[in-house]
N, C-alpha and C. Protein backbone atom coordinates (compact mmCIF):
# COMPACT_ATOMS: atom_id res chain seq x y z
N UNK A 1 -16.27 -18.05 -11.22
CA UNK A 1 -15.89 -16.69 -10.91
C UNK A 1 -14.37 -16.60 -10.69
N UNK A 2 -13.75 -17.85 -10.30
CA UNK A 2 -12.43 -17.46 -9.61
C UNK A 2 -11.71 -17.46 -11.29
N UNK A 3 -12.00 -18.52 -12.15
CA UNK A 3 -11.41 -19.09 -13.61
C UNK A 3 -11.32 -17.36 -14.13
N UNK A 4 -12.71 -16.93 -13.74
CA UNK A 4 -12.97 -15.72 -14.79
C UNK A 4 -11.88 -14.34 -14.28
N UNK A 5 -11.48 -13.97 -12.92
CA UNK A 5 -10.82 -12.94 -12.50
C UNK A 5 -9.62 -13.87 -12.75
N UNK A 6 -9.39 -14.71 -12.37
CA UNK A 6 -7.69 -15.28 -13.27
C UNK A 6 -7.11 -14.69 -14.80
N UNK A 7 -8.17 -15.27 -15.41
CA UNK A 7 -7.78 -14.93 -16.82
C UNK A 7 -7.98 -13.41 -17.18
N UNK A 8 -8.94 -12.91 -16.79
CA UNK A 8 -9.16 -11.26 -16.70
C UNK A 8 -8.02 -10.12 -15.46
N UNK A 9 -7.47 -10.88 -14.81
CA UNK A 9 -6.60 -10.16 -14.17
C UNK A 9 -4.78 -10.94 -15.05
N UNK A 10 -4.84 -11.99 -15.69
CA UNK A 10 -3.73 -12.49 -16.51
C UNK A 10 -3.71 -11.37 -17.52
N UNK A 11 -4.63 -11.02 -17.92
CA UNK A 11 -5.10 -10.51 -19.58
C UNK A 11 -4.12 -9.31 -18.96
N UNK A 12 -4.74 -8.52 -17.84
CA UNK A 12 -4.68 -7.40 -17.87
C UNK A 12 -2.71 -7.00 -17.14
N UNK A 13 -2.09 -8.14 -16.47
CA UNK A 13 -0.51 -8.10 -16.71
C UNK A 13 -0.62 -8.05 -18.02
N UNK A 14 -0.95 -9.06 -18.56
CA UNK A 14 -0.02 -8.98 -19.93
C UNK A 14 0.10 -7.56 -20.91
N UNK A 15 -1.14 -6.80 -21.16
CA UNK A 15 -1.52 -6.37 -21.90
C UNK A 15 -0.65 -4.89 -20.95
N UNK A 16 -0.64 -4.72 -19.55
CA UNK A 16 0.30 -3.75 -19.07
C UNK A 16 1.69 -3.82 -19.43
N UNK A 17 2.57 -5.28 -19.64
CA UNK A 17 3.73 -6.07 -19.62
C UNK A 17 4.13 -5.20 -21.41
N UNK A 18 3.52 -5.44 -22.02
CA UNK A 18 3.33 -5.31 -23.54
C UNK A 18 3.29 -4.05 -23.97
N UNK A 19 2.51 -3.02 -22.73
CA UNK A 19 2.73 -1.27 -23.02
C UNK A 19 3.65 -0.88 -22.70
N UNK A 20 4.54 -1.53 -21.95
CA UNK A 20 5.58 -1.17 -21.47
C UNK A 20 7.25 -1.62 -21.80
N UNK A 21 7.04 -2.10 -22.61
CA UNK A 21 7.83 -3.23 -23.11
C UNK A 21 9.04 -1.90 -23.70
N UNK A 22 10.61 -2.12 -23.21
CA UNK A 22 11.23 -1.41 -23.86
C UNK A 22 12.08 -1.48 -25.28
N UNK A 23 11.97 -0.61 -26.30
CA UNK A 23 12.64 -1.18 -27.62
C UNK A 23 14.17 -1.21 -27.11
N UNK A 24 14.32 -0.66 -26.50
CA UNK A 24 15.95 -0.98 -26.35
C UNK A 24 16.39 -1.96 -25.02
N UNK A 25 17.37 -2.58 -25.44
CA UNK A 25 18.33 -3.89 -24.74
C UNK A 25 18.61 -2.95 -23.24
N UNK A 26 18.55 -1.71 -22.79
CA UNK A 26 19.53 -1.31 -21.95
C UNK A 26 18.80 -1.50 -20.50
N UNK A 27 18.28 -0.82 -20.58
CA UNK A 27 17.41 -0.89 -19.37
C UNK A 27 15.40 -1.31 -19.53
N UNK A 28 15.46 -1.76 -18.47
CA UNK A 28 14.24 -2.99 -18.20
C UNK A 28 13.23 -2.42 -17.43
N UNK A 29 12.25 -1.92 -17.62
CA UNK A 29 10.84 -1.27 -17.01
C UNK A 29 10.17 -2.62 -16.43
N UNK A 30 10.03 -1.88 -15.27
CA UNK A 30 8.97 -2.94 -14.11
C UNK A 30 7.65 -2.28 -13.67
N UNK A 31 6.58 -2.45 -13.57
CA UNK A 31 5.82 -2.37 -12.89
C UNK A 31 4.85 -3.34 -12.14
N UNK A 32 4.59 -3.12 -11.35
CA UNK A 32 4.04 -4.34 -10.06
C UNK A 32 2.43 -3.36 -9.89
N UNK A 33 1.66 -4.70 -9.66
CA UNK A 33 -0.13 -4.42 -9.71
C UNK A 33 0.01 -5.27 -8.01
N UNK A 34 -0.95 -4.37 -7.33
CA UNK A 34 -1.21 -5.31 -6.77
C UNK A 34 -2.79 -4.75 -6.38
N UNK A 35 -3.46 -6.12 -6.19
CA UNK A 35 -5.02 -6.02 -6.09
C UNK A 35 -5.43 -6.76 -4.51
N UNK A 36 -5.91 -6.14 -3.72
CA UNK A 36 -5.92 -6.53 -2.28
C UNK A 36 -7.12 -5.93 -1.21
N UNK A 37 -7.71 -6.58 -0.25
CA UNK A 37 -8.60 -5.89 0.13
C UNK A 37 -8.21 -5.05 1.31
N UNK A 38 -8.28 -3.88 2.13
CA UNK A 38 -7.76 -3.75 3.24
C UNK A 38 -8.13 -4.76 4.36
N UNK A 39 -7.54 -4.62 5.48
CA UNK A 39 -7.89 -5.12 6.87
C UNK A 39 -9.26 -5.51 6.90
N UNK A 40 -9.62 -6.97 6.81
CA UNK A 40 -10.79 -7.05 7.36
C UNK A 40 -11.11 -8.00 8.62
N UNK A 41 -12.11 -7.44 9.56
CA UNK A 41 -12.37 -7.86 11.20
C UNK A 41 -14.02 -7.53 10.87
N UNK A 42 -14.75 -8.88 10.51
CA UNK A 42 -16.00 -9.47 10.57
C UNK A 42 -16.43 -9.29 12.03
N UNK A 43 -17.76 -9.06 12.75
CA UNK A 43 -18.26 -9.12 13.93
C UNK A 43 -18.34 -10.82 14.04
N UNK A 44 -18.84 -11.05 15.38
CA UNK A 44 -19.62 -12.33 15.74
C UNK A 44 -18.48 -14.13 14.59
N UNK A 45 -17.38 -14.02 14.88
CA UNK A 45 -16.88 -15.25 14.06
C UNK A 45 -17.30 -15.26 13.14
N UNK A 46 -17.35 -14.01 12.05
CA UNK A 46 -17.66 -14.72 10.56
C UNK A 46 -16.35 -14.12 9.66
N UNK A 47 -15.17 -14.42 10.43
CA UNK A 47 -14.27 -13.96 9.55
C UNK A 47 -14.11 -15.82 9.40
N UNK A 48 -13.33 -16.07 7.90
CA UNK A 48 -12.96 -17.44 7.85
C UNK A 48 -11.80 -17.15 6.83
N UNK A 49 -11.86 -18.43 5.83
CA UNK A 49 -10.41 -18.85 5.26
C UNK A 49 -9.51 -17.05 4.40
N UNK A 50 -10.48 -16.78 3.95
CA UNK A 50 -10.72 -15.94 3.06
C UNK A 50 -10.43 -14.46 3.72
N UNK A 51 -10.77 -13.76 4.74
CA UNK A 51 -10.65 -12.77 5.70
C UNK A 51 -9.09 -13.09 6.12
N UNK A 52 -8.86 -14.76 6.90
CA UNK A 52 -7.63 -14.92 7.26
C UNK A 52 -6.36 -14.72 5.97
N UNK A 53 -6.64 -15.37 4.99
CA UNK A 53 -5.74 -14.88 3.47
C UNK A 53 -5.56 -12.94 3.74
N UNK A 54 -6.55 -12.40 3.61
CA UNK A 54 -6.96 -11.12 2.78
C UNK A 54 -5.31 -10.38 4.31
N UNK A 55 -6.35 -11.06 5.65
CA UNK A 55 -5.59 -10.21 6.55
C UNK A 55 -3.78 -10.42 6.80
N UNK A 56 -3.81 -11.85 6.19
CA UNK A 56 -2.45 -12.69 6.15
C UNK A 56 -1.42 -11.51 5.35
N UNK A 57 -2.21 -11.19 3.79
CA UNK A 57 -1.36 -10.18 2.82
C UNK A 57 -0.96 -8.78 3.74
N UNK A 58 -2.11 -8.41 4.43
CA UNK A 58 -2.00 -7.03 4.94
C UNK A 58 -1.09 -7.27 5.88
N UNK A 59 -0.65 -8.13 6.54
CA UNK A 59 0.44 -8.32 7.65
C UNK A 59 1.35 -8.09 7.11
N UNK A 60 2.12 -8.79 6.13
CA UNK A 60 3.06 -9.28 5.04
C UNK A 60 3.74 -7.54 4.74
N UNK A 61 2.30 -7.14 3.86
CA UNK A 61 2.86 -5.29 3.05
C UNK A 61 2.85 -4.74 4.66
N UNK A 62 2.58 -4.47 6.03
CA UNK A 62 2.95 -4.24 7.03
C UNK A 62 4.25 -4.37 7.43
N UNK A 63 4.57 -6.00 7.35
CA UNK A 63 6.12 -6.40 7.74
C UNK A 63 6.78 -5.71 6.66
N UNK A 64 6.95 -5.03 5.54
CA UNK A 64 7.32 -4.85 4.12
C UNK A 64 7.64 -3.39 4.41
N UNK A 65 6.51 -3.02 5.26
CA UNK A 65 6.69 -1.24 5.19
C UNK A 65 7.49 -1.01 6.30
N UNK A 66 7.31 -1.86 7.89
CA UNK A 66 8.51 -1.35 8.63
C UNK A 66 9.91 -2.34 8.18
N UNK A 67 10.08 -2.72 7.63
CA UNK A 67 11.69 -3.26 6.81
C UNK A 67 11.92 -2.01 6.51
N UNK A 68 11.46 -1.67 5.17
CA UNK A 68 12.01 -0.48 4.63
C UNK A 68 11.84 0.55 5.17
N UNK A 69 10.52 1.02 5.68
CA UNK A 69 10.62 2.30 5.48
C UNK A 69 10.85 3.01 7.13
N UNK A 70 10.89 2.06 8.21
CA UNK A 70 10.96 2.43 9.42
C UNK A 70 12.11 1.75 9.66
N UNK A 71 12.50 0.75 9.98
CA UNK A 71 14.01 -0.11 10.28
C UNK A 71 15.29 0.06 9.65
N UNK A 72 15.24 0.15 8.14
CA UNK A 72 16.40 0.62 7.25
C UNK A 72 16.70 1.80 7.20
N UNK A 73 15.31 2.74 7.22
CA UNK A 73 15.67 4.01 7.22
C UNK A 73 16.72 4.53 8.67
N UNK A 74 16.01 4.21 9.88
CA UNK A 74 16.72 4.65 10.83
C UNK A 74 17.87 3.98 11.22
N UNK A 75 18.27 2.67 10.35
CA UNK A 75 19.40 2.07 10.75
C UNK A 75 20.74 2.99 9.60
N UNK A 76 20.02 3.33 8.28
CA UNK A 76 21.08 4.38 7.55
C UNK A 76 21.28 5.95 8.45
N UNK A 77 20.39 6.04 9.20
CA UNK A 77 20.16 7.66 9.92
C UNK A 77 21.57 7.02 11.03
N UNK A 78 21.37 6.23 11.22
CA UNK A 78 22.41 5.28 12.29
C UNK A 78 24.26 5.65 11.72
N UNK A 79 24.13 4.58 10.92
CA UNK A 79 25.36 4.62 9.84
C UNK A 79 25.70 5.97 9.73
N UNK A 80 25.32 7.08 9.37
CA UNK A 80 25.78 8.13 8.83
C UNK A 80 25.45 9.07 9.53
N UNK A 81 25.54 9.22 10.78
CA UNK A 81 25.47 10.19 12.07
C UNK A 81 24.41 11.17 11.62
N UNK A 82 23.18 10.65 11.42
CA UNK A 82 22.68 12.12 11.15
C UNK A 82 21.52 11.71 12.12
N UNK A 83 20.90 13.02 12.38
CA UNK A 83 20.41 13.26 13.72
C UNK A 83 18.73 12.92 13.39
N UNK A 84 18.03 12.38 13.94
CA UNK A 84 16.61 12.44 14.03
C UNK A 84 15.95 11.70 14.86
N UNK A 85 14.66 11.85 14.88
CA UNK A 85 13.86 11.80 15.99
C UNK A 85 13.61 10.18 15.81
N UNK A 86 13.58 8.95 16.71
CA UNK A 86 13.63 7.63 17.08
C UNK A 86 12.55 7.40 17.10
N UNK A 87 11.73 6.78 15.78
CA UNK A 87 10.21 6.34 15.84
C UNK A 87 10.11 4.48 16.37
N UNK A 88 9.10 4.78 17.49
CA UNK A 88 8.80 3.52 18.02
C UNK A 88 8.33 2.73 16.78
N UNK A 89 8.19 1.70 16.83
CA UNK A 89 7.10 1.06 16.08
C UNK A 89 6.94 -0.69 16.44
N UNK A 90 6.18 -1.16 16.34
CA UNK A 90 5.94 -2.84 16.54
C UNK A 90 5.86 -3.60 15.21
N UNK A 91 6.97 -4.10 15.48
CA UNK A 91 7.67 -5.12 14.56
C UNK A 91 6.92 -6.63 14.64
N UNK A 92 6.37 -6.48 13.64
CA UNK A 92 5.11 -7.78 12.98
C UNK A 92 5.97 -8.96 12.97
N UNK A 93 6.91 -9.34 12.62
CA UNK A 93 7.69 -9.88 12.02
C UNK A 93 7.31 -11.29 12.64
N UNK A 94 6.47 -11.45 14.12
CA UNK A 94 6.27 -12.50 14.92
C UNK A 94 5.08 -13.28 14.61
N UNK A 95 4.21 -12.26 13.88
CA UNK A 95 2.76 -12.33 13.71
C UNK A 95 2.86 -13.06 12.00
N UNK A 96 3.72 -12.89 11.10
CA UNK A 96 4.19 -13.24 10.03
C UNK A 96 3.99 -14.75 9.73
N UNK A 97 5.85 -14.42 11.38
CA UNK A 97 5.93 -15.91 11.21
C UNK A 97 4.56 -17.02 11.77
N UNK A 98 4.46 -16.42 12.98
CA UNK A 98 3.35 -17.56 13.24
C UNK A 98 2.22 -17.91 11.76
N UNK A 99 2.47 -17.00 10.77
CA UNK A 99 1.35 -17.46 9.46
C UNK A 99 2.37 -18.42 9.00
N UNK A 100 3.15 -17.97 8.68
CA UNK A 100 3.80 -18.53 7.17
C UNK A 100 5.32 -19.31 7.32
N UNK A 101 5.40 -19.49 8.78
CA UNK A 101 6.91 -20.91 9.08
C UNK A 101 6.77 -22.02 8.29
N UNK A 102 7.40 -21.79 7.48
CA UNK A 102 7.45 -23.43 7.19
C UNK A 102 7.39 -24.69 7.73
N UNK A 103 7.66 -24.83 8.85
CA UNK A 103 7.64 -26.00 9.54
C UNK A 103 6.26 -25.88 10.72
N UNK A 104 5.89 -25.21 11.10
CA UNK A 104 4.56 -24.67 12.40
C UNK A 104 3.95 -23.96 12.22
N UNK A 105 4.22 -23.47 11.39
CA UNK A 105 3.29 -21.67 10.96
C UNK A 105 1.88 -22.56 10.22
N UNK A 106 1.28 -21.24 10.04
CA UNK A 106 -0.21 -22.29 10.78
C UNK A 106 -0.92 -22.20 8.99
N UNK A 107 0.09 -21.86 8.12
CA UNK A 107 -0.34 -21.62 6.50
C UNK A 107 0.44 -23.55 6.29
N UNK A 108 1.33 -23.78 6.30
CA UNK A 108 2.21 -24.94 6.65
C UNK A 108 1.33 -26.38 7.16
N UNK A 109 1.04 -26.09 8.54
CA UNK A 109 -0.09 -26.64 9.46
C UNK A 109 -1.19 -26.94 8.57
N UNK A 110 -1.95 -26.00 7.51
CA UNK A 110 -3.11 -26.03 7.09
C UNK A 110 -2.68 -27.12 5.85
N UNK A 111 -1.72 -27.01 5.18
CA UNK A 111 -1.09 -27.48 4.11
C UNK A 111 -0.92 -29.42 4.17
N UNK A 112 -0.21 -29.20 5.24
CA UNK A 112 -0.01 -30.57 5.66
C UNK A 112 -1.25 -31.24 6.24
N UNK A 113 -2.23 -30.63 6.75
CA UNK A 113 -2.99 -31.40 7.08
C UNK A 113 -4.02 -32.05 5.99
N UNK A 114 -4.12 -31.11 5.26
CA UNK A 114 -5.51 -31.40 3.63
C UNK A 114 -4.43 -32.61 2.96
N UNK A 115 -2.84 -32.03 2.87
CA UNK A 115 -2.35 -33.98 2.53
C UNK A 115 -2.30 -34.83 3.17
N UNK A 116 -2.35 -34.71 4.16
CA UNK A 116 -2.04 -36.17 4.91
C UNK A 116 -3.69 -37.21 4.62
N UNK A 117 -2.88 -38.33 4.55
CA UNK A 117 -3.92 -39.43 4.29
C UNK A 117 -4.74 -39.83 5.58
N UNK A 118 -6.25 -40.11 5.46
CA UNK A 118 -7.00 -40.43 6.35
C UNK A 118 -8.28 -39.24 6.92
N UNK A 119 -8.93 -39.32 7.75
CA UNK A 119 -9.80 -38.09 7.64
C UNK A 119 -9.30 -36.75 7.83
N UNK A 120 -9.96 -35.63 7.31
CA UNK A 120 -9.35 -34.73 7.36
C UNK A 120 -10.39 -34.06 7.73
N UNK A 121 -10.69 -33.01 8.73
CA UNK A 121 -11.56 -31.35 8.92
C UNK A 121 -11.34 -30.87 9.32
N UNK A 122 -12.07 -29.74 9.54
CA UNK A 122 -11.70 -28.62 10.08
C UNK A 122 -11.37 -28.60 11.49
N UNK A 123 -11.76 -29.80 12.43
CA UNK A 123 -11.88 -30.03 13.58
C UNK A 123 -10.32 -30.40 14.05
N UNK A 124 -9.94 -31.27 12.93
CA UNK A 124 -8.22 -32.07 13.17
C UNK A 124 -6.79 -31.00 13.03
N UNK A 125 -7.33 -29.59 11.69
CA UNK A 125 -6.64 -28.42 11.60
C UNK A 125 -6.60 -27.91 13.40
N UNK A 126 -7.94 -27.06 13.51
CA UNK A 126 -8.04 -26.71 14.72
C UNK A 126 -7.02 -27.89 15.95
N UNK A 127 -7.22 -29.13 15.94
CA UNK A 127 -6.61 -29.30 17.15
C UNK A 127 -4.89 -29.42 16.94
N UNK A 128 -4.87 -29.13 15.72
CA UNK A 128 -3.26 -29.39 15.40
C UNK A 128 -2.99 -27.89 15.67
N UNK A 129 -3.36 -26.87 15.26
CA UNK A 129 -2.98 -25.64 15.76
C UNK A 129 -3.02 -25.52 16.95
N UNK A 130 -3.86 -26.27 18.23
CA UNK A 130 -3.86 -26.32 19.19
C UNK A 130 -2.75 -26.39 19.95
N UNK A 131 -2.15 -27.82 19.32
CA UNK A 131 -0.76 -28.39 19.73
C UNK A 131 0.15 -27.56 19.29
N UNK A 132 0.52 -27.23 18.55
CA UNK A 132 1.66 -26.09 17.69
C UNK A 132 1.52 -24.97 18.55
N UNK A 133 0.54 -24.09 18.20
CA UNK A 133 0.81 -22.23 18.39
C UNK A 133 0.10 -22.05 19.91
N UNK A 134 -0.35 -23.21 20.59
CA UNK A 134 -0.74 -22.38 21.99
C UNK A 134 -0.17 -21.43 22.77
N UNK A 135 1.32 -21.69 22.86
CA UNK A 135 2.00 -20.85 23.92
C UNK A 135 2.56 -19.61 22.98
N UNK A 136 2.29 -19.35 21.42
CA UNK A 136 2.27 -18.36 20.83
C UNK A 136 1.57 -16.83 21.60
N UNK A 137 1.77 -16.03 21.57
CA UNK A 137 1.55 -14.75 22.18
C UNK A 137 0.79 -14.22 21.42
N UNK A 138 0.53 -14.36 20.06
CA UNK A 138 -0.44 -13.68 19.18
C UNK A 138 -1.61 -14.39 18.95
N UNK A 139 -1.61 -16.37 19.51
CA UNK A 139 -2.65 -17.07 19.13
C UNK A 139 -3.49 -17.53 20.30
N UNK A 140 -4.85 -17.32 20.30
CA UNK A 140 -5.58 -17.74 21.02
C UNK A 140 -6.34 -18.80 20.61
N UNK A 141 -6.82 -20.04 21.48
CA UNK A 141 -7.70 -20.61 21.31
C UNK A 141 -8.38 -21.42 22.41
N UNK A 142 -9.50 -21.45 23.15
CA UNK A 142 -9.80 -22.12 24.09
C UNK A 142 -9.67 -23.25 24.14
N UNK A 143 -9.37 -23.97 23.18
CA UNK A 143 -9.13 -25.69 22.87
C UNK A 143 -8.06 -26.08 23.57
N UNK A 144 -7.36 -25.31 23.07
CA UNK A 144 -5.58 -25.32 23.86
C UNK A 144 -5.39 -25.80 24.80
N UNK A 145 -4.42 -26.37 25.15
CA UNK A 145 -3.91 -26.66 26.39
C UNK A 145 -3.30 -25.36 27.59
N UNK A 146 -3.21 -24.15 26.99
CA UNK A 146 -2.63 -22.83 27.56
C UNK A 146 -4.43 -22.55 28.57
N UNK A 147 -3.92 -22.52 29.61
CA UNK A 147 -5.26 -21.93 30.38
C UNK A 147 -6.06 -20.68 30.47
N UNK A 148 -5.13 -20.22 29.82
CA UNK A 148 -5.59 -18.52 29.94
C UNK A 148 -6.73 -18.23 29.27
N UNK A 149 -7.35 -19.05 28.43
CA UNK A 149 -8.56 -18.99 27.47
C UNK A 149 -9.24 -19.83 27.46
N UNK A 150 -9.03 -21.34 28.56
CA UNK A 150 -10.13 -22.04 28.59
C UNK A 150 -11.35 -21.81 29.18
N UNK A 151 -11.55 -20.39 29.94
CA UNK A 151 -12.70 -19.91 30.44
C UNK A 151 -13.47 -18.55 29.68
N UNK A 152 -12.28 -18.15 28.29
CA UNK A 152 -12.80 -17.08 27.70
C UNK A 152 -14.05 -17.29 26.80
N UNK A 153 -15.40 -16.62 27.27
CA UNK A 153 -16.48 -17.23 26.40
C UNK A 153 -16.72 -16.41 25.26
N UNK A 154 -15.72 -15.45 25.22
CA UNK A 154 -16.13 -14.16 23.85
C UNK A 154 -15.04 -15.66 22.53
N UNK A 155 -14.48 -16.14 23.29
CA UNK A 155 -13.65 -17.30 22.18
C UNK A 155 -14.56 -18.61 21.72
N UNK A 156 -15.11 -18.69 20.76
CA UNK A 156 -15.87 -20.67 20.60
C UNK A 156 -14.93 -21.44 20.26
N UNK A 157 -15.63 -22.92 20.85
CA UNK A 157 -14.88 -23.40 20.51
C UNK A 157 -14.27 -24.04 19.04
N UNK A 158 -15.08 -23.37 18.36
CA UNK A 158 -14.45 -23.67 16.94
C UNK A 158 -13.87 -22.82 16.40
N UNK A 159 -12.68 -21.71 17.16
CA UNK A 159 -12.47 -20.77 16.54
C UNK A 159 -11.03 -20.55 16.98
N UNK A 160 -10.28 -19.74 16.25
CA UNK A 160 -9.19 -19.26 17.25
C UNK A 160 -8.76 -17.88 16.96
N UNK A 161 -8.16 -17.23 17.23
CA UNK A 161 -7.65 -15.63 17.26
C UNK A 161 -6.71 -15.48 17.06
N UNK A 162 -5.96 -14.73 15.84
CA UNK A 162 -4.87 -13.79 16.13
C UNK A 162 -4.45 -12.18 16.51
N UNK A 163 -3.86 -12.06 17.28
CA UNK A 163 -3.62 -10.82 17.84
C UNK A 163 -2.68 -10.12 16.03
N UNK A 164 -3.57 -9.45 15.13
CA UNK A 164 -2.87 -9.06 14.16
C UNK A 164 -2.48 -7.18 14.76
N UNK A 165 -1.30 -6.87 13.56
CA UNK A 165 -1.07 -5.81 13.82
C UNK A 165 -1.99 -4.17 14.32
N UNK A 166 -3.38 -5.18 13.21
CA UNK A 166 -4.36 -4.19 13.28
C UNK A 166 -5.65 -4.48 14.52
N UNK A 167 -5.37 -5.46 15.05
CA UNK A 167 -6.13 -5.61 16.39
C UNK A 167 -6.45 -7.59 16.44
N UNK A 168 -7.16 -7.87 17.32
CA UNK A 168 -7.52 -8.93 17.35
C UNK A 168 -8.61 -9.35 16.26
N UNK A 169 -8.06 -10.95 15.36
CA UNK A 169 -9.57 -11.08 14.54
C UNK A 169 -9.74 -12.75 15.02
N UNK A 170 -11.02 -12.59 15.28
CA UNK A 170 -11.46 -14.19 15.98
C UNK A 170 -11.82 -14.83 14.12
N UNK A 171 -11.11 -16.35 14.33
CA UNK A 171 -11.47 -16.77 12.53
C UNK A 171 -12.70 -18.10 12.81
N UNK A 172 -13.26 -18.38 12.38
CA UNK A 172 -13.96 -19.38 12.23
C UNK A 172 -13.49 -20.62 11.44
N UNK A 173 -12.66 -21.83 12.13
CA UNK A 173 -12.74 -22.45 11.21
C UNK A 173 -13.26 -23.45 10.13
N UNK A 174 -14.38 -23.28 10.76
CA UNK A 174 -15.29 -24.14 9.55
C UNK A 174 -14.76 -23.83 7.98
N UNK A 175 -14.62 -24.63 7.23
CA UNK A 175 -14.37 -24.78 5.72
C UNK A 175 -13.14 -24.29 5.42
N UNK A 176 -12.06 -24.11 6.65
CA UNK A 176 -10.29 -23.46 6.24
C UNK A 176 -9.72 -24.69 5.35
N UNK A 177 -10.27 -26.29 5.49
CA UNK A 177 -10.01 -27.43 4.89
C UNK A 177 -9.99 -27.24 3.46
N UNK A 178 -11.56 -27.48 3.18
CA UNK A 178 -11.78 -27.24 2.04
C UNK A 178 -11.66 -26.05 1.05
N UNK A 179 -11.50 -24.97 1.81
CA UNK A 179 -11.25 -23.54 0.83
C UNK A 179 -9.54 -23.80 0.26
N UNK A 180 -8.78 -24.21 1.50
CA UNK A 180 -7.26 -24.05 1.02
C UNK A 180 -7.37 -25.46 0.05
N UNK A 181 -7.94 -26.37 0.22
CA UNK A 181 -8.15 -27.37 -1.04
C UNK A 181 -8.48 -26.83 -2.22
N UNK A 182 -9.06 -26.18 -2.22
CA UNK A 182 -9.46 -25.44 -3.85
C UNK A 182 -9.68 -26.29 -5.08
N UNK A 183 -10.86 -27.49 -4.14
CA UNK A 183 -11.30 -28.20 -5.12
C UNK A 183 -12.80 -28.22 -5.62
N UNK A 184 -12.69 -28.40 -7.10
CA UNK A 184 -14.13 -28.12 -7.60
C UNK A 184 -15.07 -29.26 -7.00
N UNK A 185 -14.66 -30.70 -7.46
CA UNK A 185 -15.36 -31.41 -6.46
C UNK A 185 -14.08 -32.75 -6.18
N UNK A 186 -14.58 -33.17 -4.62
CA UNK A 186 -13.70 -33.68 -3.78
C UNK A 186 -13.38 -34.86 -4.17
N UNK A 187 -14.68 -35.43 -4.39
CA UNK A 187 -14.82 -36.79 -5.04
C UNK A 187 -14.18 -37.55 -6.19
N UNK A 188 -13.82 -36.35 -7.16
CA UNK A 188 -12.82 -36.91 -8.16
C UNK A 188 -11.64 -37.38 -8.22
């Protein structure tokens, strides 16, 4: 299924890339697809690798929309004395990074752990995020060494939480190993 929406979502750039294609050298037509699910928050821990991806993007076009369209805008309203009304807003930008740091961010974390040599599960991810993002403000996990959640029982212990823009989503990590592996079989 995944082979088949690859090549059927390839087909379908190209074949957009190709309608659009300009005969003249001067100027260059762009258009951008993007295919995405909204916000999703599963009941009872059944959000996993897949929910965390889907919700990871929606953070991302979040951080994307207050850049432009809330931060730049009112920083040009700034620049050029013109008068308007000062919209609050909460700046993701923290919730981002804790995904996607290169060095701790917990996309990174997941990365390094499926290479490193010797056993690998879902259990060794979890306690490495443990060590990394505890004293994070957006990450929960009762495993942690942070106390504030070693008595929270709405948290398991195979799970951990991020406080996303769009509310709290508890993830399950069973199979975050093997999904970000994206292997047909392991053994080969």
């Amino acid at each position: 299924a995944k082979n088949l929406y690859s090549r059927l979502f390839s087909w379908l750039v190209n074949r957009i890339n190709e309608s659009i294609k300009a005969q003249t050298k001067v100027r260059k037509k762009v258009m951008g697809v993007l295919d995405i699910y909204g916000f999703e928050i599963f009941e009872n821990a059944d959000n996993s690798f897949e929910q965390f991806i889907i919700n990871y993007c929606n953070e991302k076009l979040q951080q994307i929309f207050i850049e432009l369209t809330l931060k730049e805008e009112q920083e040009e309203y700034i620049r050029e004395d013109i008068e308007w009304t000062h919209i609050d807003y909460f700046n993701n930008a923290i919730i981002c990074d804790l995904i996607e740091n290169n060095t701790n961010g917990i996309l990174a974390m997941l990365d390094e752990e499926c290479l490193r040599p010797g056993t690998v599960t879902d259990e060794t991810f979890l306690e490495k995020l443990n060590q990394v993002c505890a004293t994070h403000q957006h990450f929960e996990s009762r495993m942690s060494k942070c106390s504030r959640f070693l008595n929270d029982t709405s948290l398991p212990h195979s799970c951990f939480r991020i406080q996303h823009y769009a509310g709290k989503v508890l993830y399950q990590v069973e199979g975050f190993v093997d999904k970000n592996n994206d292997l047909l079989y392991r053994d080969l």
